[in-house]
Protein backbone atom coordinates (compact mmCIF):
# COMPACT_ATOMS: atom_id res chain seq x y z
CA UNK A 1 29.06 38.86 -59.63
CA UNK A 2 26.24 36.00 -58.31
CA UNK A 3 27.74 37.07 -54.70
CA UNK A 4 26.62 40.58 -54.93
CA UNK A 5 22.74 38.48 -55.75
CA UNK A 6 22.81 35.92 -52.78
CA UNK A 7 20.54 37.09 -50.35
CA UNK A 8 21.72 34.63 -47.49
CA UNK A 9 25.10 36.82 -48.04
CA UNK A 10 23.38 40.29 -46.88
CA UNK A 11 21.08 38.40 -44.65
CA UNK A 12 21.51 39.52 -41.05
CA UNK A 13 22.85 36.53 -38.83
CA UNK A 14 20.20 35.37 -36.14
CA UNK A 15 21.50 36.39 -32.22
CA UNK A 16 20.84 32.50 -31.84
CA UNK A 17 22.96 30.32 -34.35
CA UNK A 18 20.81 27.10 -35.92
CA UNK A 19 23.36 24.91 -34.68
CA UNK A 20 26.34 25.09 -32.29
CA UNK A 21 29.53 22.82 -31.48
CA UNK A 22 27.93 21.81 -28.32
CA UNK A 23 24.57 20.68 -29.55
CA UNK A 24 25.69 17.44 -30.02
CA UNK A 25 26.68 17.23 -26.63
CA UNK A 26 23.48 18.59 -24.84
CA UNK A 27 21.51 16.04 -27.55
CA UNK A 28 23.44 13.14 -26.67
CA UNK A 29 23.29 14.01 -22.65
CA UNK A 30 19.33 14.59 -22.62
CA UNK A 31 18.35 11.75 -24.84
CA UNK A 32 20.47 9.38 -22.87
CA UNK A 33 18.33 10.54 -19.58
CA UNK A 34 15.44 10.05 -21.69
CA UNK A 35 15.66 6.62 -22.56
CA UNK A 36 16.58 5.82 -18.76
CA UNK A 37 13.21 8.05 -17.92
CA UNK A 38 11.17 5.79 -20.57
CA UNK A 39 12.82 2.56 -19.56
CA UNK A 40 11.94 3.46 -15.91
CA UNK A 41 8.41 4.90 -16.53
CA UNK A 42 7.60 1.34 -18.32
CA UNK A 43 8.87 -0.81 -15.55
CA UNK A 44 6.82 0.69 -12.57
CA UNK A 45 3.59 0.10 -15.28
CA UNK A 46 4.84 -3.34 -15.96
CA UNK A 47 5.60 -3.77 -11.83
CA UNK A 48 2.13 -2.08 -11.03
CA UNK A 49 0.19 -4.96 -13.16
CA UNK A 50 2.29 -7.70 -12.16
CA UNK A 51 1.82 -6.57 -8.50
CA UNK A 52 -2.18 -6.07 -9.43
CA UNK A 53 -2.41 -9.65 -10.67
CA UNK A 54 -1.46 -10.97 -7.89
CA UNK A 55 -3.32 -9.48 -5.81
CA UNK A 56 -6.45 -10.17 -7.62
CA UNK A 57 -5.52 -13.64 -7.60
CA UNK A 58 -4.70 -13.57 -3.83
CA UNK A 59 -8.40 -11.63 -3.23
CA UNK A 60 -9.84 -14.16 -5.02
CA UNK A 61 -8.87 -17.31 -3.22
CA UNK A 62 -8.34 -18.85 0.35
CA UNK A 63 -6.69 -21.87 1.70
CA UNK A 64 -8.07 -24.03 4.54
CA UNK A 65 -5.85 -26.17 6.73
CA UNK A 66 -7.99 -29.05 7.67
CA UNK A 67 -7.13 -30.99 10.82
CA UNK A 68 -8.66 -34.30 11.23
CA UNK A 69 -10.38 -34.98 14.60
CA UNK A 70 -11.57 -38.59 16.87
CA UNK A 71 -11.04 -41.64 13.93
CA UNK A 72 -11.20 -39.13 10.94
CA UNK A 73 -8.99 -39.48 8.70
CA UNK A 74 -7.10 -36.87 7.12
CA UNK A 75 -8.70 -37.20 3.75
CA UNK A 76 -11.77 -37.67 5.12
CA UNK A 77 -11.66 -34.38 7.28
CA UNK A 78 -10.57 -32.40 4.04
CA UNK A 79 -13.35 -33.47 1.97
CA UNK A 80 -15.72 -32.86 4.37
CA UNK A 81 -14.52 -29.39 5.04
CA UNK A 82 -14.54 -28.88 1.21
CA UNK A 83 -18.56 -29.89 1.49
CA UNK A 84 -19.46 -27.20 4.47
CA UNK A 85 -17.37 -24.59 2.78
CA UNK A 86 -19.25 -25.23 -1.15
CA UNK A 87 -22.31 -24.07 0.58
CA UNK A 88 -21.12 -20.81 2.12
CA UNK A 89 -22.27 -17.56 -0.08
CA UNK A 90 -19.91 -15.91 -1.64
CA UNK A 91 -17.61 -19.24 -2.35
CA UNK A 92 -17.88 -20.27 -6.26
CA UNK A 93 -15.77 -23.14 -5.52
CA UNK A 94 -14.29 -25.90 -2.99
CA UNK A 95 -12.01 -28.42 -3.38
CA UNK A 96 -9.57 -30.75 -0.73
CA UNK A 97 -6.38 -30.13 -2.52
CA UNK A 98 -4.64 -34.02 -3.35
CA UNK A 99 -1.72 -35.29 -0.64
CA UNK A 100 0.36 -35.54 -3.52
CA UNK A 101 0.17 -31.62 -4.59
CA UNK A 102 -0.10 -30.37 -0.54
CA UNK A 103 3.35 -32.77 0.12
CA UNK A 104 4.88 -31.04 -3.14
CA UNK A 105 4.17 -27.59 -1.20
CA UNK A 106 6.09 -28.48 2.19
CA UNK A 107 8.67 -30.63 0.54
CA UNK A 108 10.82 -27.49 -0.71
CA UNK A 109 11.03 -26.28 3.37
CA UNK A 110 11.48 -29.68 4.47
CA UNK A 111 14.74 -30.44 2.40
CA UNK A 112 15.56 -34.47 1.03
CA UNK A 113 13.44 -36.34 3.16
CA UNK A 114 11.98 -39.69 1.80
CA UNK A 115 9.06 -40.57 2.72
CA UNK A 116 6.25 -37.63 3.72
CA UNK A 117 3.55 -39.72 4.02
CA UNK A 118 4.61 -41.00 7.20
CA UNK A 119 4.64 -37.46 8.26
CA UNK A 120 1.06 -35.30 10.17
CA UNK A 121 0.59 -33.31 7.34
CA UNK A 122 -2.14 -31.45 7.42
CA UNK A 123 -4.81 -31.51 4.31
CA UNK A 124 -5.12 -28.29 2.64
CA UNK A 125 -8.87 -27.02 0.74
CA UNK A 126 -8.40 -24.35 -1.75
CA UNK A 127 -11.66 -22.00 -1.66
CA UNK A 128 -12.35 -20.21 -5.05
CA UNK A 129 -14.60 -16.77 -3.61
CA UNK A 130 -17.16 -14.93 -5.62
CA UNK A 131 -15.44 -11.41 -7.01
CA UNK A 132 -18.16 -9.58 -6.57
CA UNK A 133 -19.16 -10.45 -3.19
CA UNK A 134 -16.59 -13.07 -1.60
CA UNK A 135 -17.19 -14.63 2.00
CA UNK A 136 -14.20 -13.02 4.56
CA UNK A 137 -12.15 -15.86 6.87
CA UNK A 138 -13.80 -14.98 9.81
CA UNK A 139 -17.50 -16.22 8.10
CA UNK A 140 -15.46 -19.21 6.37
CA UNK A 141 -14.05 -19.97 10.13
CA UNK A 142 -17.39 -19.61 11.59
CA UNK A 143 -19.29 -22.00 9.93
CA UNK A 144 -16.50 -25.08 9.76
CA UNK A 145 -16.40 -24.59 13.58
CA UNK A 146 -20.27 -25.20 13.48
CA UNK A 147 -19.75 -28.39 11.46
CA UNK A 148 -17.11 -29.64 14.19
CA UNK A 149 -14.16 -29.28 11.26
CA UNK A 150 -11.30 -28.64 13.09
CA UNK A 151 -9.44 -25.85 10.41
CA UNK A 152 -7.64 -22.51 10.44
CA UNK A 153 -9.11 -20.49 7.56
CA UNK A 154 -5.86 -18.47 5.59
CA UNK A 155 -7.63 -15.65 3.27
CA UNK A 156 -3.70 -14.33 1.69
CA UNK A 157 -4.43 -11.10 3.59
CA UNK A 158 -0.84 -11.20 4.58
CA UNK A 159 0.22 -11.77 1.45
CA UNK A 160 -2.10 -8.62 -0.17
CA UNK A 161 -0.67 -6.30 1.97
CA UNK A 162 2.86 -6.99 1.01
CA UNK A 163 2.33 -6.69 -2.15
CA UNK A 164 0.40 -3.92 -2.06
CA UNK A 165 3.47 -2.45 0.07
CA UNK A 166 5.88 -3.48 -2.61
CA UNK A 167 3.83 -1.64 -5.45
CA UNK A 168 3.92 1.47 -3.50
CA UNK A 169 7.51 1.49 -2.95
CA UNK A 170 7.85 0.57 -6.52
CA UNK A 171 6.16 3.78 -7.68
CA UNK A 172 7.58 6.19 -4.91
CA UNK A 173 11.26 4.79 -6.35
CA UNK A 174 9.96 5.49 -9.79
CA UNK A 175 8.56 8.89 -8.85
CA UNK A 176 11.90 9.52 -7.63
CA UNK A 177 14.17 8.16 -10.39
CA UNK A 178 11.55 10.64 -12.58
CA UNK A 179 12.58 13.58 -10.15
CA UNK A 180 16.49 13.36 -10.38
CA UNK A 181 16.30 12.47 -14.46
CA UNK A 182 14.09 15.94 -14.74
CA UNK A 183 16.84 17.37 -12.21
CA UNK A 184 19.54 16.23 -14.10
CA UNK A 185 18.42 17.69 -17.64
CA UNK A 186 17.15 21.07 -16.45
CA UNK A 187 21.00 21.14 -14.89
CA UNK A 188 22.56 20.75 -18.26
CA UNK A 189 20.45 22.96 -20.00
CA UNK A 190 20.72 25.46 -17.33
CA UNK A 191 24.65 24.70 -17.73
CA UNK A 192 24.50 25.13 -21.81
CA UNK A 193 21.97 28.55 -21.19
CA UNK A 194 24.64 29.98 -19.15
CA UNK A 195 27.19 28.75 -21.25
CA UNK A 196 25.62 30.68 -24.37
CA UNK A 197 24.68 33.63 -22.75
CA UNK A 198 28.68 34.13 -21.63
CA UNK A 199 29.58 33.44 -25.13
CA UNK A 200 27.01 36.26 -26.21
CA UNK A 201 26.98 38.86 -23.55
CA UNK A 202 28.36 41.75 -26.45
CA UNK A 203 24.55 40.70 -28.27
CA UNK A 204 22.59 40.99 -25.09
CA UNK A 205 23.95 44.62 -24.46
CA UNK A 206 23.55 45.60 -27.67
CA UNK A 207 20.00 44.34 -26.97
CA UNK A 208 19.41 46.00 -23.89
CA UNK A 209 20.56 49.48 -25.14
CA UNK A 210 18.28 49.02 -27.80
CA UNK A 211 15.81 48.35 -25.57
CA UNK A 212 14.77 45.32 -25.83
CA UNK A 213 13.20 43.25 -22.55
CA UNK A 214 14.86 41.11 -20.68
CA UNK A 215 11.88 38.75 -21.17
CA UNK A 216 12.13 38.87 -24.88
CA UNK A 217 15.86 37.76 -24.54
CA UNK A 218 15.26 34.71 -22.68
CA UNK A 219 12.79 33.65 -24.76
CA UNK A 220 15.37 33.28 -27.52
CA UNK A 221 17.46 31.26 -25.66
CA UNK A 222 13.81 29.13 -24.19
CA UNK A 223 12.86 28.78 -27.60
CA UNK A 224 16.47 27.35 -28.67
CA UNK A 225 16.57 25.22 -25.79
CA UNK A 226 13.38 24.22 -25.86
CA UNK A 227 13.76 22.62 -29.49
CA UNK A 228 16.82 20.96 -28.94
CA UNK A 229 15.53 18.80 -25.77
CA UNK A 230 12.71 18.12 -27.73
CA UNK A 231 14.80 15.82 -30.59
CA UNK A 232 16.91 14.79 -27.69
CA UNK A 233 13.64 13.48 -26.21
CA UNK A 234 12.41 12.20 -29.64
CA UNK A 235 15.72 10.00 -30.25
CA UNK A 236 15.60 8.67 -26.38
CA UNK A 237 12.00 8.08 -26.19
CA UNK A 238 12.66 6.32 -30.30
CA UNK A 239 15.49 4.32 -28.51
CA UNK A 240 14.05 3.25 -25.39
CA UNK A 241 10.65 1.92 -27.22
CA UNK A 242 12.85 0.23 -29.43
CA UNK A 243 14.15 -2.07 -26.58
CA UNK A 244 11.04 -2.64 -24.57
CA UNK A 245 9.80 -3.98 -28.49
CA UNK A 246 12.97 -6.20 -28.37
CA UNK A 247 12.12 -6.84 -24.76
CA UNK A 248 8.48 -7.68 -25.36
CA UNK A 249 9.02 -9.82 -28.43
CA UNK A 250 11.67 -12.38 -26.92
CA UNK A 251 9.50 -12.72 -23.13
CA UNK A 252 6.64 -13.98 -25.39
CA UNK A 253 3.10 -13.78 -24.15
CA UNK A 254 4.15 -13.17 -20.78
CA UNK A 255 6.12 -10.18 -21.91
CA UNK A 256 9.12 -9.76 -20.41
CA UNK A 257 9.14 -12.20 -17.23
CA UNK A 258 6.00 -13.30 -15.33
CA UNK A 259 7.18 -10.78 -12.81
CA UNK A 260 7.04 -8.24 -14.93
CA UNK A 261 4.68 -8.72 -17.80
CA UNK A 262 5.44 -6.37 -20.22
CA UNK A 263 2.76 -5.24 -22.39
CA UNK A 264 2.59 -3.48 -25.81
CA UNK A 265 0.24 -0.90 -24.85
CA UNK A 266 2.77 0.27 -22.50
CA UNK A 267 4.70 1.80 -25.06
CA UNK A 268 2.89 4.24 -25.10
CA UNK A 269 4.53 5.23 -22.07
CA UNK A 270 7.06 7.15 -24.16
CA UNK A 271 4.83 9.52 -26.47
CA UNK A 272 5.35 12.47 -23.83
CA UNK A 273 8.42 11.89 -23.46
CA UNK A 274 9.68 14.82 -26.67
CA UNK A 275 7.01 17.22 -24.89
CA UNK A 276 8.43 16.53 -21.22
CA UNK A 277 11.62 16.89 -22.02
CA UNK A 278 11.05 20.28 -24.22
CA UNK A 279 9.23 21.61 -21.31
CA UNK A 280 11.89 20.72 -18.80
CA UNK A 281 14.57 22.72 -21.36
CA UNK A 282 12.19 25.61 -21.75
CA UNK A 283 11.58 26.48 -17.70
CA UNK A 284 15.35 25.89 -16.81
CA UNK A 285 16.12 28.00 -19.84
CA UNK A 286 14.23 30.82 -19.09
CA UNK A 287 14.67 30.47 -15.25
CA UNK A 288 18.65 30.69 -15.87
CA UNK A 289 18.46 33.04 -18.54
CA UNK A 290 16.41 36.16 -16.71
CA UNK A 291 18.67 35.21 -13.37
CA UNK A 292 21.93 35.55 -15.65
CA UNK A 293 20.27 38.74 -17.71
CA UNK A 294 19.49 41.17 -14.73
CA UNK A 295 23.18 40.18 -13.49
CA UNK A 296 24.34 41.87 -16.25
CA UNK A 297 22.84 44.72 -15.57
């Protein structure tokens, strides 16, 4: 007798079931290409800061090789050339680097070799430059020549541009990795929107003779779509933040590796990740859907 009382009984069933056999599937498929999205979109931040450090530090600085000239010795030439170069504007600070620190520099290039004092090498002057107005090479090589310091003035230029190079590169590869991950999820949930409109064609005729719109039909199957790429981007963006917390806590305060300093606030990376991947779901949805609807026609 209660069964003739239970209004989920006589309740008509939605055209769009709650939950199908192959949601687990699609969830498991777009929250794995979220995580991968996350993982990626926190590396090129991580990448883009390590490769902005050092080129602030490279900006920042400049090395002078200091050759000594007549009787001078090398020492002597260095410190001098540390003197004409603390006067320059825009240098905050110069100083002859030690023979013991410039011989640790070559010594990796030169392989085992016992005793580099008895080598020419050259004395090196680091040059600290003001941030806000620093003094270029050429001015640097100007005025040592008018002192008589024989030197070649080294401002990392080189050095800036590669890594400036490399950061690009970095972010076009991480534009693209974001391009086929978005390409690969609107793929299967153009594949699982085809596959449920096949499996409900008798509903959608029904539908069209009773005149509904093709655009109202597709929005069913949008909607649907739309909220099950959303938790699939919920539980990869959960995962993925998860493991850069893991990732961040064991690299310390240099986050994950000096060359790529992972940061806490770039977990924050993966809060759009539920929305981008609901939106993805919704146009390849309703793009698939109103092709596969006026085929039916």
């Amino acid at each position: 007798m209660s069964e003739l009382f239970d209004l989920a009984r006589w309740r008509p069933a939605p055209l769009l079931p709650e939950r199908d056999a192959r949601d687990g599937s699609l969830i498991f498929v777009v929250a794995v290409l979220c995580f991968l999205a996350c993982l990626t979109a926190m590396g090129v931040i991580a990448a883009g800061r390590a490769a902005g450090g050092w080129t602030g530090q490279l900006t920042g600085e400049a090395t002078v090789i200091v050759r000594p000239q007549g009787g001078e010795t090398p020492d002597a030439a260095a410190a001098r050339a540390a003197e004409v170069l603390a006067d320059v504007p825009g240098v905050t600070e110069a100083r002859a680097l030690e023979p013991a620190k410039a011989y640790d520099l070559i010594r990796p290039w030169m392989g085992d070799v016992s005793d580099l004092a008895d080598l020419p090498v050259p004395r090196l002057v680091t040059v600290t430059l003001d941030a806000k107005h620093p003094a270029n090479a050429r001015t640097l090589g100007r005025t040592l020549k008018a002192q008589g310091v024989d030197a070649t003035v080294d401002d990392h230029s080189l050095w800036i541009k590669d890594i400036r190079r490399a950061g690009e590169v970095v972010r076009w590869l991480g534009a693209g990795v974001f391009a086929l991950i978005a390409g690969a999820a609107a793929a299967v949930v153009a594949f699982a929107t085809r596959a449920g409109l096949a499996a409900r064609r008798d509903v959608v005729e029904v539908l069209h003779l009773a005149g509904a719109e093709d655009s109202y039909i597709a929005r069913l199957f949008q909607l649907r779509f739309a909220r099950v790429a959303g938790l699939a981007g919920l539980i990869g963006a959960a995962g993925a933040g998860l493991v850069a917390a893991i990732l961040r806590l064991l690299g310390g305060g240099e986050g994950l590796t000096p060359a790529l300093p992972l940061a806490w606030g770039d977990l924050a990376a993966v809060l759009p990740c539920p929305l981008l991947a609901a939106l993805v779901a919704a146009v390849a949805a309703q793009t698939t859907a109103m092709k596969l609807i006026g085929d039916m026609r």
